[in-house]
Protein backbone atom coordinates (compact mmCIF):
# COMPACT_ATOMS: atom_id res chain seq x y z
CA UNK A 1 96.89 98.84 52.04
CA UNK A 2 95.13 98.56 55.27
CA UNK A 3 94.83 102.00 57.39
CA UNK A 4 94.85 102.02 61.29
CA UNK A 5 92.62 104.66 62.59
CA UNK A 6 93.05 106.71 64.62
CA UNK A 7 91.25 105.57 67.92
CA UNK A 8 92.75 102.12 67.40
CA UNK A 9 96.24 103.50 67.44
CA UNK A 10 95.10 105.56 70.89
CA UNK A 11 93.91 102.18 71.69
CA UNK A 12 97.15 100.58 70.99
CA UNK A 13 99.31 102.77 72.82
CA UNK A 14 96.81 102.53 76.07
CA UNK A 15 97.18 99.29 76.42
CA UNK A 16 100.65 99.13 76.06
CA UNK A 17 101.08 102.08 78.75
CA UNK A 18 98.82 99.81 81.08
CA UNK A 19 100.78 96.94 80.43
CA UNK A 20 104.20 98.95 81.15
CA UNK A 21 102.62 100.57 84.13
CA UNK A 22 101.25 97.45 86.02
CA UNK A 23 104.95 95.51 85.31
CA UNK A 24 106.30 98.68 86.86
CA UNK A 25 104.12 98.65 89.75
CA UNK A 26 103.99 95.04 89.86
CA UNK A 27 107.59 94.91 90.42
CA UNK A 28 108.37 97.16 92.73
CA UNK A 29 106.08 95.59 95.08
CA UNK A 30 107.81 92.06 94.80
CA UNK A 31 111.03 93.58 95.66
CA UNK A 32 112.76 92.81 99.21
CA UNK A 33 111.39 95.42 102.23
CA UNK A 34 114.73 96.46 102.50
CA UNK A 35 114.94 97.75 98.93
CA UNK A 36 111.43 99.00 99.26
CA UNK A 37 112.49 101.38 102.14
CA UNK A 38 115.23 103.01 100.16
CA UNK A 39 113.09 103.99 97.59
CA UNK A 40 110.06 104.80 99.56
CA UNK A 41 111.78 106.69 101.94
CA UNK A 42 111.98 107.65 105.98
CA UNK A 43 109.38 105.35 107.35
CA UNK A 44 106.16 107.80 108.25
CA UNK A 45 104.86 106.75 111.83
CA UNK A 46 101.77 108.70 112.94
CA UNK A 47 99.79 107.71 116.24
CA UNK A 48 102.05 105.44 117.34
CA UNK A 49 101.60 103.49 114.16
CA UNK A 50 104.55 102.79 111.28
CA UNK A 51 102.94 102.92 107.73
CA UNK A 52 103.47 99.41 105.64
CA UNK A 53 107.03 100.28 103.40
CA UNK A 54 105.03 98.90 100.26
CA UNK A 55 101.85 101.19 101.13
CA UNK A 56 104.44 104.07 101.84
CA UNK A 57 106.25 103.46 98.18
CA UNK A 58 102.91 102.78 97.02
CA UNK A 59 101.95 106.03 98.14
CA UNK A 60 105.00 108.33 96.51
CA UNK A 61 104.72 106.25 93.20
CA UNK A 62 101.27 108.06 93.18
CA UNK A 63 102.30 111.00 94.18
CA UNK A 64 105.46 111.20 91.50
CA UNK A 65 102.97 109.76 88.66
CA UNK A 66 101.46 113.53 88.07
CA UNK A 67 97.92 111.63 88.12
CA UNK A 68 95.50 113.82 89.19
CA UNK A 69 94.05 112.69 92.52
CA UNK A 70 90.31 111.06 91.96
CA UNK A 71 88.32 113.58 93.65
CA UNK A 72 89.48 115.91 91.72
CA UNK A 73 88.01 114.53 88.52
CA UNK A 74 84.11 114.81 87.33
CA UNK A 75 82.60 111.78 89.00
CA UNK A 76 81.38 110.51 85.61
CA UNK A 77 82.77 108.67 83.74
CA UNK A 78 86.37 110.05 84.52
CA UNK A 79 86.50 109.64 87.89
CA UNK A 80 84.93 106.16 87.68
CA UNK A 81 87.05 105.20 85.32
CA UNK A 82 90.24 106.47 87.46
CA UNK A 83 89.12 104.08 90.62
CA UNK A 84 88.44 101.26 88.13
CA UNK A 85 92.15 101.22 86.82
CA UNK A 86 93.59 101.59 90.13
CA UNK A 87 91.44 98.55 91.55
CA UNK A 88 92.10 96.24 88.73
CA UNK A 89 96.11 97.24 88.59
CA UNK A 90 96.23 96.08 92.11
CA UNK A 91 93.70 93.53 91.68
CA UNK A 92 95.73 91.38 90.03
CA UNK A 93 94.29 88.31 87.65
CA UNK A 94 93.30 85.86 90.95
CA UNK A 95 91.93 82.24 90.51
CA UNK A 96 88.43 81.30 91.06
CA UNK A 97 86.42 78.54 90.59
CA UNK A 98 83.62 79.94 88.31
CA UNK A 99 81.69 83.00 88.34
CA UNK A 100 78.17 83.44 86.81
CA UNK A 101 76.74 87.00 86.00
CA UNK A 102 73.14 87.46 87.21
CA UNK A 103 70.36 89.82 88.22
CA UNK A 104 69.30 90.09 91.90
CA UNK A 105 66.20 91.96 92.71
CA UNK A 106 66.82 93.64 89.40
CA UNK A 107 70.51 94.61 89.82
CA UNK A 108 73.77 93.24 88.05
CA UNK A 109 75.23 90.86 90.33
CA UNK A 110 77.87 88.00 90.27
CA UNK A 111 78.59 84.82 91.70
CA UNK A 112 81.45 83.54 92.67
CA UNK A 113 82.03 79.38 93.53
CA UNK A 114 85.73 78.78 94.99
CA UNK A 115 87.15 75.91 93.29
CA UNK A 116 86.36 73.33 95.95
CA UNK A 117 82.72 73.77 95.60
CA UNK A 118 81.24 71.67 93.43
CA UNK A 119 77.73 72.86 91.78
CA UNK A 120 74.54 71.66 93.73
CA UNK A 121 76.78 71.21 97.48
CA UNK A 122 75.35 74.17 99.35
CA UNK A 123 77.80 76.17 101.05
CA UNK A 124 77.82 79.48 103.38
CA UNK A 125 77.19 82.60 101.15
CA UNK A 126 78.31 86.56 101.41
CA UNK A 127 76.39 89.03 99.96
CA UNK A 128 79.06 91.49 99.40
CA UNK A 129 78.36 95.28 98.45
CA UNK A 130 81.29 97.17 97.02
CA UNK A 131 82.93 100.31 98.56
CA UNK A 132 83.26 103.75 96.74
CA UNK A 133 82.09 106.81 98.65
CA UNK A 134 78.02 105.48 97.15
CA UNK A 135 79.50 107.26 93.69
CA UNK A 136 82.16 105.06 92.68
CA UNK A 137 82.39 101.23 92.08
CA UNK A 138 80.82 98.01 90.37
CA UNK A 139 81.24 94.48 89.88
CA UNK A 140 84.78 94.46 88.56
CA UNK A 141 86.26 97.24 90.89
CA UNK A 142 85.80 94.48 94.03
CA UNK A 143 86.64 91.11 91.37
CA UNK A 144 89.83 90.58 92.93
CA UNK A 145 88.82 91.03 96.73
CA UNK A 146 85.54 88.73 95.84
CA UNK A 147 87.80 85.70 94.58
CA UNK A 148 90.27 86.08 97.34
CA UNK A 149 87.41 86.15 99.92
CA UNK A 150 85.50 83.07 98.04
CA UNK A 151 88.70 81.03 97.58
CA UNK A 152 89.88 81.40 101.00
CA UNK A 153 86.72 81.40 102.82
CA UNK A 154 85.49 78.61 101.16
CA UNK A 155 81.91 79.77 100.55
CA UNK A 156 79.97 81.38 97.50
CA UNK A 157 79.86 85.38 97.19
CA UNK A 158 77.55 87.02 95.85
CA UNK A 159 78.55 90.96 94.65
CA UNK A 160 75.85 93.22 94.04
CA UNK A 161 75.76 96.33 92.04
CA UNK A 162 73.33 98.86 93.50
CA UNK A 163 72.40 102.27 92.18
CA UNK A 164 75.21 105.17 92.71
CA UNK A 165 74.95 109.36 92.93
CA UNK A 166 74.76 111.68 91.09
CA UNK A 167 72.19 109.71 89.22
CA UNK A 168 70.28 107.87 92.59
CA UNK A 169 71.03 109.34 95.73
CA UNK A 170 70.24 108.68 99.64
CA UNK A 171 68.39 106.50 100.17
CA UNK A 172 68.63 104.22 96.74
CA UNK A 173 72.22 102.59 97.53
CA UNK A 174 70.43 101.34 100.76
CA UNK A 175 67.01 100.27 99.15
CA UNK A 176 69.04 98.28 96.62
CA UNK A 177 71.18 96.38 98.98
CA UNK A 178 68.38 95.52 101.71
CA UNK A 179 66.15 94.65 98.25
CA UNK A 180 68.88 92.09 97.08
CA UNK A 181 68.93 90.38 100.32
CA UNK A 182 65.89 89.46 100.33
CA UNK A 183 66.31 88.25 97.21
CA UNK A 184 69.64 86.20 97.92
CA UNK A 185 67.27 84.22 100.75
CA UNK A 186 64.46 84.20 98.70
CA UNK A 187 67.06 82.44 96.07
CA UNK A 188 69.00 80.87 98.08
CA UNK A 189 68.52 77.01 96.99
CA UNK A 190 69.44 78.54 93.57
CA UNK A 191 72.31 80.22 94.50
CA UNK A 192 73.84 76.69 96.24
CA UNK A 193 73.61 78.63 99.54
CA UNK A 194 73.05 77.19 102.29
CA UNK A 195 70.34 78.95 104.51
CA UNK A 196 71.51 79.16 107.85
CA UNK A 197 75.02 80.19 106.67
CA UNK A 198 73.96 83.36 105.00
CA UNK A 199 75.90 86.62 105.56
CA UNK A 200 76.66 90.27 104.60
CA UNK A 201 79.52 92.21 104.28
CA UNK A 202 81.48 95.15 102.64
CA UNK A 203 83.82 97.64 102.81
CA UNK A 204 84.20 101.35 103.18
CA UNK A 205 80.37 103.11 101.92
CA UNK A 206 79.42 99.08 101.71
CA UNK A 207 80.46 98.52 104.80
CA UNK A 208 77.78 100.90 105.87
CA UNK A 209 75.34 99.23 103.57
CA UNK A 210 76.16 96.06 104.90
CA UNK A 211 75.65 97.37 108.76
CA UNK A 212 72.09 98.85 107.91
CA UNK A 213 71.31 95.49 106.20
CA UNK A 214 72.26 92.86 108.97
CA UNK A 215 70.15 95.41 110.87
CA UNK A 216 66.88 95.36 108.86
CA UNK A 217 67.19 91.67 108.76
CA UNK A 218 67.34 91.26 112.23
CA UNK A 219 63.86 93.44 112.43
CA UNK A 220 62.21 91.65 110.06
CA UNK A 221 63.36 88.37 110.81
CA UNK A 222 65.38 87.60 108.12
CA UNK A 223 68.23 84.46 108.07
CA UNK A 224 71.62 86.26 108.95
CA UNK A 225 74.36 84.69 110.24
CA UNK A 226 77.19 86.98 110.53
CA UNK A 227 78.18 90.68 109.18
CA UNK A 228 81.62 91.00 107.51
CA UNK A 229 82.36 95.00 108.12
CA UNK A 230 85.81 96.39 106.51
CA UNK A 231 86.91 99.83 107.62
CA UNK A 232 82.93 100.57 107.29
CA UNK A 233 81.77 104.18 107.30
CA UNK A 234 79.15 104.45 110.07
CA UNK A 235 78.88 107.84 111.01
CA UNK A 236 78.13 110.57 108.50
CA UNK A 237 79.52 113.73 110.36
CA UNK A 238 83.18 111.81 110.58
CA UNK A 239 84.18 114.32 113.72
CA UNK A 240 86.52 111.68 115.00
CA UNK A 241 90.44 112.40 116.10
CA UNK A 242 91.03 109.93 113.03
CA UNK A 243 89.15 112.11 110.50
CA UNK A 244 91.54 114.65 111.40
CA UNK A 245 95.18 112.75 111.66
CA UNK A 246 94.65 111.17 108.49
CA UNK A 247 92.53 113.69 106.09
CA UNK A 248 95.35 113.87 103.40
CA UNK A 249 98.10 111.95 102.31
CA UNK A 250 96.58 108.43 102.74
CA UNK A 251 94.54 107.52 100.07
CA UNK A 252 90.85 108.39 101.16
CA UNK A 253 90.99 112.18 101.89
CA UNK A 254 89.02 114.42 103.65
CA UNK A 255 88.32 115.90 100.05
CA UNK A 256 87.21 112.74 98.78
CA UNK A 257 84.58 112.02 101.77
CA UNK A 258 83.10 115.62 101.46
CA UNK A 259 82.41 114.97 97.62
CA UNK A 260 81.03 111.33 98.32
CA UNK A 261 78.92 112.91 101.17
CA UNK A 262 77.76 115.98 98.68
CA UNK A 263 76.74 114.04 96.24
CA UNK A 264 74.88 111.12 97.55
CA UNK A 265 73.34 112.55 100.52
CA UNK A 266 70.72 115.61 99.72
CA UNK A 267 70.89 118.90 101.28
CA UNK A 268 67.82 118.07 103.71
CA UNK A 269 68.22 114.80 104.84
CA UNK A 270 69.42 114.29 108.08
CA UNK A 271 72.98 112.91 108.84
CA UNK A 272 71.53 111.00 111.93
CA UNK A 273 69.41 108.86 109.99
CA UNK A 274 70.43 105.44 111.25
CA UNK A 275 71.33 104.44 107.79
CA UNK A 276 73.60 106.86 107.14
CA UNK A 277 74.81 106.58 110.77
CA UNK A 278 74.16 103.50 111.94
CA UNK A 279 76.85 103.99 115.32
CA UNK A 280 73.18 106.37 115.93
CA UNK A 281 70.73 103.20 115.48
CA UNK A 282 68.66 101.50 117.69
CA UNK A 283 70.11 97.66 117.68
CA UNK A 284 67.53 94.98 117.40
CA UNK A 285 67.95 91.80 119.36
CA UNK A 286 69.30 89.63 117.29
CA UNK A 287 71.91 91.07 115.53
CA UNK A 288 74.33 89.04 113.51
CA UNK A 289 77.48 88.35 114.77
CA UNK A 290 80.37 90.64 112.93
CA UNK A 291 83.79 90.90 112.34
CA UNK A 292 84.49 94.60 112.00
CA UNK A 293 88.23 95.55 111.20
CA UNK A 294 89.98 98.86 110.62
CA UNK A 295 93.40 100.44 109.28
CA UNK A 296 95.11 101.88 110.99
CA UNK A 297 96.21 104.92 108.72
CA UNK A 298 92.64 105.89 107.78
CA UNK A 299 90.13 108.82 108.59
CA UNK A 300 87.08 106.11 109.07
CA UNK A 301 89.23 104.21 111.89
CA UNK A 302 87.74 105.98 114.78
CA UNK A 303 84.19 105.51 113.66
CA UNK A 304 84.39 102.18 113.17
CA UNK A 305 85.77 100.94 116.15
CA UNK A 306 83.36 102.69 117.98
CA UNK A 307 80.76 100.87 116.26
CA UNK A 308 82.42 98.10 117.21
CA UNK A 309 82.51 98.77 120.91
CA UNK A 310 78.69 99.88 120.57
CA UNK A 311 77.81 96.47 118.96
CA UNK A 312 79.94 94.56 121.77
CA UNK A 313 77.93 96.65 124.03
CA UNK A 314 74.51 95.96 122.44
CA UNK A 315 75.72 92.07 123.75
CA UNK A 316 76.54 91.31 119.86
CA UNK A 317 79.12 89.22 119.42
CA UNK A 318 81.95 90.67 117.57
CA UNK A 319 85.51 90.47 116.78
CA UNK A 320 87.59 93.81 116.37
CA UNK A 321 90.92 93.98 114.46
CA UNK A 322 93.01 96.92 113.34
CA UNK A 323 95.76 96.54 110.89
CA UNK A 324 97.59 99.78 112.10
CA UNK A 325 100.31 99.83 108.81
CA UNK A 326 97.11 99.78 106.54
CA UNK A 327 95.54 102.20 104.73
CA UNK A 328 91.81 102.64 103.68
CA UNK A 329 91.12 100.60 100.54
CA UNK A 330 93.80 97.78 101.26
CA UNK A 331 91.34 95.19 100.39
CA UNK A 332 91.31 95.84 96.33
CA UNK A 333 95.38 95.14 97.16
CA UNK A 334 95.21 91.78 96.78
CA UNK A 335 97.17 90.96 93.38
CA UNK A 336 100.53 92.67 94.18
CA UNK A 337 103.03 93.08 97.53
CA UNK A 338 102.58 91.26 100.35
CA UNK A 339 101.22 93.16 103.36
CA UNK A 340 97.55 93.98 102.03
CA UNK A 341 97.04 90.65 101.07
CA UNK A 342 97.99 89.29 104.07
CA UNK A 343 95.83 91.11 105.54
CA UNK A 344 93.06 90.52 103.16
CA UNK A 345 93.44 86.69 103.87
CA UNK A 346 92.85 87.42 107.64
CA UNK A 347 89.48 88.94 106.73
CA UNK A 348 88.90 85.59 104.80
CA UNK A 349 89.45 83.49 107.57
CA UNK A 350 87.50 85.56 109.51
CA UNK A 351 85.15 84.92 106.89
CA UNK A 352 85.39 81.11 106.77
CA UNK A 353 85.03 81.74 111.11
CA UNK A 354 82.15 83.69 111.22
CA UNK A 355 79.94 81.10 108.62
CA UNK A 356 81.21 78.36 110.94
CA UNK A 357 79.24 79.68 113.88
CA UNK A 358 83.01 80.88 115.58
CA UNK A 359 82.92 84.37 116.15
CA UNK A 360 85.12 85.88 119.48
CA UNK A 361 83.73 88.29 121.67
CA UNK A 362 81.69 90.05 122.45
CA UNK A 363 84.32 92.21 123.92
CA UNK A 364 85.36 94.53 120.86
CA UNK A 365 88.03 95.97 122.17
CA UNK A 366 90.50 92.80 122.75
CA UNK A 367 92.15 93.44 119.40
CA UNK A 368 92.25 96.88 119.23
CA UNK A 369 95.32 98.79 120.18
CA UNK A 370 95.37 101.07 122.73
């Protein structure tokens, strides 16, 4: 008689938990707006701005689930493990043409062709570097966002894994992603990319990675063609009117920047170092072209439409768009509701844009409510 043991019957019964949970959650998000609004409740409108119904339900389903919130777990491996399952249940299972795992400059990376591509026909190519506070985050926490962007865009991405805190803090995240891409132009002909249509991007803490890179390949000369910023952290002290509307109750918390901020960045270094800052940098002529967009229910907002206005004022060309019903981290929504996504596939076309040399600006403020 064959015996189950018992971490395969714990194994079991996760998986069929996950599998109930994401039908759940899956669900509720396809259901009409109307319905949505019942069971989500009074619509919250802060600043002027009404909260998405789905991100509102979204929001109390969290709330009701007893889950502990991520900051308040040990970074490693529970916390990690806590973002993970939360990216990939509203990930979703996307289409892509064909990914390849790889190294770049030593790090786990992955490429991603959208389906039109065939291999060998060079194509534009992101360099994207996940979000995650510089402690959370990998190469499967950003999948879904990384297809959508590839498929839509129509160009290769290329997602890099750098180093995280507690075990490499300030500056390794940053050496890691300026290191890899180098290497992606060094590589290019191998990665089907095509040189002149190289760019960077990311979102939240790799949104800042991705702003101090575009900037360090200005100064040394490096092929960049366009920066793809998504409600980017630029400025470590986050004293912004933003910071303070929207420091709990919407997602990224005030609690959850202070133990991103403790734990990557040491006691002595200094919070205006450009890299952590880079709204403090000196902006070398230059400078890629970016499309820089914000949500509107998020503590980072602020900060990164300022940098916005400061690259616009630099004379970079730049397009600026808030999605005012959003909330940090909308773009790992991309595999259930509809709002997120939407927005998601705006950033794409943006994308696809930007590597075709058509970038507005550079007045940053055009898109930017008031």
């Amino acid at each position: 008689m064959r015996t189950v043991s018992h971490s395969q019957s714990t194994s079991r019964v996760d998986a069929v938990r996950a599998r109930a949970e994401k039908a759940v959650f899956t669900g509720l998000l396809a259901l009409p707006e109307r319905i949505q609004r019942m069971l989500a409740g009074r619509p919250v409108v802060r600043d002027g701005q009404t909260l998405a119904t789905e991100t509102q339900l979204t929001l109390r389903l969290q709330k009701v689930s007893g889950l502990p919130p991520v900051e308040t777990l040990p970074i490693v491996p529970q916390g990690r493990d806590a973002l993970l399952h939360q990216s990939l249940l509203a990930g979703g299972s996307l289409p892509i043409g064909a990914t390849r795992d790889l190294e770049a400059a030593g790090l786990p990376a992955r490429l991603y062709t959208p389906r039109g591509l065939r291999p060998g026909t060079p194509s534009g190519l992101l360099v994207f570097l996940h979000g995650g506070g510089f402690i959370y985050g990998d190469l499967d926490s950003h999948d879904a966002p990384c297809r959508l962007l590839a498929e839509r865009a129509g160009v290769r991405v290329l997602s890099i894994e750098y180093r995280l805190a507690p075990e490499d803090v300030f500056p390794a995240a940053h050496d890691d992603c300026v290191a890899a891409y180098r290497w992606a132009v060094e590589h290019a002909a191998e990665l089907d990319a095509d040189p002149a249509r190289l760019a960077v991007g990311g979102d939240s803490a790799g949104g800042n990675l991705a702003a101090w890179v575009a900037i360090e390949a200005a100064r040394e000369g490096l092929p960049c063609a366009f920066q793809l910023l998504v409600y980017p952290t630029v400025d470590a002290h986050h004293a912004t009117e933003s910071a303070r509307l929207f420091a709990a109750g919407f997602f990224l918390t005030k609690q959850f920047m202070d133990l991103a901020s403790d734990t990557y960045i040491p006691a002595d270094a200094d919070l205006d170092d450009p890299r952590l800052s880079p709204i403090l940098a000196e902006l070398p002529d230059g400078l890629a072209p970016a499309y820089l967009c914000t949500a509107g229910f998020d503590p980072l907002r602020d900060e990164g439409e300022a940098y916005a206005r400061k690259l616009a004022d630099a004379g970079v060309p730049v397009e600026m768009k808030r999605f005012p019903d959003q909330i940090h981290g909308f773009l790992n929504i991309v595999g259930v509701g509809r709002t997120s996504r939407s927005a998601v596939e705006e950033i794409a076309a943006a994308l696809r844009r930007g590597l075709a040399g058509r970038v507005t600006g550079p007045d940053a403020t055009a898109s930017t409510p008031a």
